[in-house]
Structure formats: C-alpha cells, structure tokens
C-alpha atoms as a PDB file:
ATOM      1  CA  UNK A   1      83.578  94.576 149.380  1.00  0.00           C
ATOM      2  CA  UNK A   2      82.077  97.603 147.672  1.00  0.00           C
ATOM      3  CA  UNK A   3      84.588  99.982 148.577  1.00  0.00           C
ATOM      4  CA  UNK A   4      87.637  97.339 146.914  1.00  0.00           C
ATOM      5  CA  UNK A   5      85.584  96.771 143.931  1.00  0.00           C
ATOM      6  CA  UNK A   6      85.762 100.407 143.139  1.00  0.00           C
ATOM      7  CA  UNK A   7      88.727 101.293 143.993  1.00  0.00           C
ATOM      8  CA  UNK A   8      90.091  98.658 141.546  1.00  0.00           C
ATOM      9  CA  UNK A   9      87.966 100.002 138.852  1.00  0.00           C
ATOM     10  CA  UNK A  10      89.402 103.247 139.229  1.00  0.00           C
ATOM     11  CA  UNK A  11      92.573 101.750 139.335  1.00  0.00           C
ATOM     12  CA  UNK A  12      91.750 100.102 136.011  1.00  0.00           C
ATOM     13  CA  UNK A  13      90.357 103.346 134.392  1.00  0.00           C
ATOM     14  CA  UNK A  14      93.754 105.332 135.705  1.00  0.00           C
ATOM     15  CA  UNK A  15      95.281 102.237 133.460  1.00  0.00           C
ATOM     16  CA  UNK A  16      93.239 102.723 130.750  1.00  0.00           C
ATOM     17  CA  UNK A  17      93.693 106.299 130.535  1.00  0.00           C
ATOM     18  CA  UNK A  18      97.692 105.757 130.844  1.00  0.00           C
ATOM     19  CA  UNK A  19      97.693 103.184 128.232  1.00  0.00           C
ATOM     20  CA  UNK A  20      95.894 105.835 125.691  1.00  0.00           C
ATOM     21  CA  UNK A  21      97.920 108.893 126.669  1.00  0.00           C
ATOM     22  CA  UNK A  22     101.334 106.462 125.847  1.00  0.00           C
ATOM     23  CA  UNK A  23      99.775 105.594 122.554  1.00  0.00           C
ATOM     24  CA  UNK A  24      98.468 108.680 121.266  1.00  0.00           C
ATOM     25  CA  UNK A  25     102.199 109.810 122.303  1.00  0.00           C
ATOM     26  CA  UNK A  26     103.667 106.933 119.814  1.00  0.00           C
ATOM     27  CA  UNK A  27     101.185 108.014 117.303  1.00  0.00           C
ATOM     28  CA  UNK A  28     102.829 111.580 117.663  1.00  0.00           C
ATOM     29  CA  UNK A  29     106.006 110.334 117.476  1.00  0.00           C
ATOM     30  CA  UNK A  30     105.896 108.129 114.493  1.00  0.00           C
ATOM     31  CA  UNK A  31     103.934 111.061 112.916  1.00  0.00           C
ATOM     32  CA  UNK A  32     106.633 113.497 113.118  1.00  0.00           C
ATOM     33  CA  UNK A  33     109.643 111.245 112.255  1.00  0.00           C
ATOM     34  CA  UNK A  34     107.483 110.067 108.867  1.00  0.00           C
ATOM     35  CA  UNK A  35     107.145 113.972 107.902  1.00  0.00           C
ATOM     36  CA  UNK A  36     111.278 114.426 108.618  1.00  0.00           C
ATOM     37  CA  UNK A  37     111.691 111.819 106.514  1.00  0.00           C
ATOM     38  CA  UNK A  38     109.642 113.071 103.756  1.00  0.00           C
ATOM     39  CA  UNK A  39     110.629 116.742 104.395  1.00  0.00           C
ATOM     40  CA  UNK A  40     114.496 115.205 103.600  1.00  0.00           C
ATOM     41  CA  UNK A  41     113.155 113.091 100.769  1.00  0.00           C
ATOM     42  CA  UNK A  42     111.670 116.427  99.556  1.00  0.00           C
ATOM     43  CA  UNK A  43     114.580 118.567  99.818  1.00  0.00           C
ATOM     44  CA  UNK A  44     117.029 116.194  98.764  1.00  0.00           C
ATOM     45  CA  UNK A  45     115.073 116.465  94.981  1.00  0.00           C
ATOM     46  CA  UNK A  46     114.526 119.670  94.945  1.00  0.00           C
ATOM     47  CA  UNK A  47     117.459 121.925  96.544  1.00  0.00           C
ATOM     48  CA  UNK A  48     120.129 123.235  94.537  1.00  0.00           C
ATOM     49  CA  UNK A  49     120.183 123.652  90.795  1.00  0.00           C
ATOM     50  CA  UNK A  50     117.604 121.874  89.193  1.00  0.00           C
ATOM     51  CA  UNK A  51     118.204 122.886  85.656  1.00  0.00           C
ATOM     52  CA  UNK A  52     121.610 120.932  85.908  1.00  0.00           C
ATOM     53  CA  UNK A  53     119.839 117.712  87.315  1.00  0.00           C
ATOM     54  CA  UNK A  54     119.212 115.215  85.148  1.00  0.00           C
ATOM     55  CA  UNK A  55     117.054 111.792  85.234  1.00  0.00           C
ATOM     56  CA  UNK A  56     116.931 108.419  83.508  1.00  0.00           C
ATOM     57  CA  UNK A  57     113.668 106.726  83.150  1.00  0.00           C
ATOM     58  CA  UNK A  58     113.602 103.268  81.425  1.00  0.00           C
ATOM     59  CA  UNK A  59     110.118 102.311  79.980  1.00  0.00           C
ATOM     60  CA  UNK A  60     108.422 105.834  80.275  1.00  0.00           C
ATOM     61  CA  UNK A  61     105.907 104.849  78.096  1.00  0.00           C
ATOM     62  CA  UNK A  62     104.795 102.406  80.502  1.00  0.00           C
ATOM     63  CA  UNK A  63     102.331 103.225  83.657  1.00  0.00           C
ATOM     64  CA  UNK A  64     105.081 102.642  86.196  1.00  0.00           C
ATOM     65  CA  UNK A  65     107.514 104.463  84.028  1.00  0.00           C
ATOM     66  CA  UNK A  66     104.760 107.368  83.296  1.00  0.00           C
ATOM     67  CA  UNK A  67     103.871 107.775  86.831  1.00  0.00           C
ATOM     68  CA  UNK A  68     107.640 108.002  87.921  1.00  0.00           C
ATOM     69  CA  UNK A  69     107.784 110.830  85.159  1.00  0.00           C
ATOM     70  CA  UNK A  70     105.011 112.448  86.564  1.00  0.00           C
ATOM     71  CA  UNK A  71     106.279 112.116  90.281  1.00  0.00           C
ATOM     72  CA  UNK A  72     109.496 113.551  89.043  1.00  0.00           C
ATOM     73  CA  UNK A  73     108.279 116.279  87.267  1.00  0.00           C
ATOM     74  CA  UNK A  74     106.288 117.594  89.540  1.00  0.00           C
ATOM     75  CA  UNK A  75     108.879 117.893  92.590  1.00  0.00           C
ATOM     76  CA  UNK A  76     111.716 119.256  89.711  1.00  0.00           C
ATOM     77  CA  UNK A  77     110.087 120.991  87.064  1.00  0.00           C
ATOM     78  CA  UNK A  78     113.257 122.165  85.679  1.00  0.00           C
ATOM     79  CA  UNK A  79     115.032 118.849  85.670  1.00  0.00           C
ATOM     80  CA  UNK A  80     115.983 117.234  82.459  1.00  0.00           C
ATOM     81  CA  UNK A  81     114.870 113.932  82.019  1.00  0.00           C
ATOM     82  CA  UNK A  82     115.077 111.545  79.659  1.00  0.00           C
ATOM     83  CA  UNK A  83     113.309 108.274  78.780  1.00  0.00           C
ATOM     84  CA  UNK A  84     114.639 105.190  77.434  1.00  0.00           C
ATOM     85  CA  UNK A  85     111.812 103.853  74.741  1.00  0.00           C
ATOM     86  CA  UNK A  86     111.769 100.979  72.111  1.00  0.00           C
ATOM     87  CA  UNK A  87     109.375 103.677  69.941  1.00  0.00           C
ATOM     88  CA  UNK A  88     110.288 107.095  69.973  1.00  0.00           C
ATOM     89  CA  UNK A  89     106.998 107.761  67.487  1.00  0.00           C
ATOM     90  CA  UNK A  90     104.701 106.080  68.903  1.00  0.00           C
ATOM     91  CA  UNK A  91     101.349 107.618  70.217  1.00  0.00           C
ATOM     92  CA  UNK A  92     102.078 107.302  73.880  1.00  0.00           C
ATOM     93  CA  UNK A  93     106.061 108.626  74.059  1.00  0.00           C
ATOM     94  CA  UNK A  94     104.646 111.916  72.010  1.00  0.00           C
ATOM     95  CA  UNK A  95     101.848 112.374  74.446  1.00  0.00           C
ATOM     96  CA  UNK A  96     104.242 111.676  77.409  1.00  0.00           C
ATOM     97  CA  UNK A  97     106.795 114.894  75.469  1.00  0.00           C
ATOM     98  CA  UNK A  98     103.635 117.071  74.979  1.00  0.00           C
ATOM     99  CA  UNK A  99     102.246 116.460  78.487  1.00  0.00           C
ATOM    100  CA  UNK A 100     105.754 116.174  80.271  1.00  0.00           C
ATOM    101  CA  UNK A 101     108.412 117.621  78.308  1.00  0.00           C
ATOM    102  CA  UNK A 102     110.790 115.072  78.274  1.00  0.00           C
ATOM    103  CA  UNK A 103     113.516 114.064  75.937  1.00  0.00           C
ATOM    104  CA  UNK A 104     113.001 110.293  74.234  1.00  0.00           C
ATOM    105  CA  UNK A 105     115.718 108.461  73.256  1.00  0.00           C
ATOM    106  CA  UNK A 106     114.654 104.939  71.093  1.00  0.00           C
ATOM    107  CA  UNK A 107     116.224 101.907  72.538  1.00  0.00           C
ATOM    108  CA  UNK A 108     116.085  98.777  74.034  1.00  0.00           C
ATOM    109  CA  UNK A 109     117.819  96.702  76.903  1.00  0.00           C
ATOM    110  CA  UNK A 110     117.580  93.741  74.336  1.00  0.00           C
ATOM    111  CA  UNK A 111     120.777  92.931  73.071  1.00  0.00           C
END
C-alpha cells in the first residue's frame, strides 16, 4: 500500500512540476508578444520625420488632454502639436506652451 501511495505522489509532483513549467512558458510568451506590440507602438510614433508630424489635441488644458501632450511629447519631441482650447490666455494653456511647447489655437466644439 506504501509503495502505491508514493508512487502516486510522485506522479502528482511530476504533475505539478509540468503544470508550472507550461505556465511560466505562457507567462514568457505573453511577455514577449506585449513588448512586440509596444516595440511597434513605439516605432510607429517615432520613425521617420518627426519635424513634419503633426498632432491634434482637443482640451489640452485638461488632465487627460495634458497627459496625452505629455505622452506625445515625450516619444516625438520634434512633432508639432497643437491644442484646441476655449482660452488661449488662460493660466494653464501658457504653462502647458512654456512647459510643452505647443501651439494653442482658441476654440470650441460648441456651435
């Protein structure tokens, strides 16, 4: 009886350790397809030309709009990119052409 209970547990462990190999394999796998797709994402912003590349940001001012800016500029610091903003002279779109160097254009979406 001794000699079948242990030879199942070992049988078990072999399982065990199969089971872990096959998901640290997944983990690998999924690992490496995430970092293609971000190496494509990456290259796909920044190859060629930047200085003709151009962006359109509505709301700039905003945090979602700011951090989008900020995203931006830091994978294309040559790009151009502008931002769509109801005040043009208010506090926050100067701080965002000081800190960013974008170019505001005063508008709205409002008709």
């Amino acid at each position: 009886c001794t000699l079948l209970f242990t030879a199942m547990r070992c049988t078990w462990l072999v399982i065990a350790a199969v089971v872990a190999a096959l998901a640290a394999t997944v983990a690998l796998v999924l690992q490496q397809q995430q970092q293609q797709k971000d190496d494509l994402r990456h290259q796909t912003v920044t190859n060629s030309d930047d200085s003709q590349k151009a962006f359109a940001v509505l709301g700039g001012t905003g945090m979602q709009g700011g951090a989008c800016i900020a995203q931006l500029r830091a994978l294309c610091s040559s790009c151009r990119i502008r931002v769509l903003t109801r005040n043009a002279s208010s506090a926050d779109a100067a701080a965002l052409r000081a800190a960013l160097a974008v170019d505001l254009v005063e508008g709205s979406l409002q008709s």
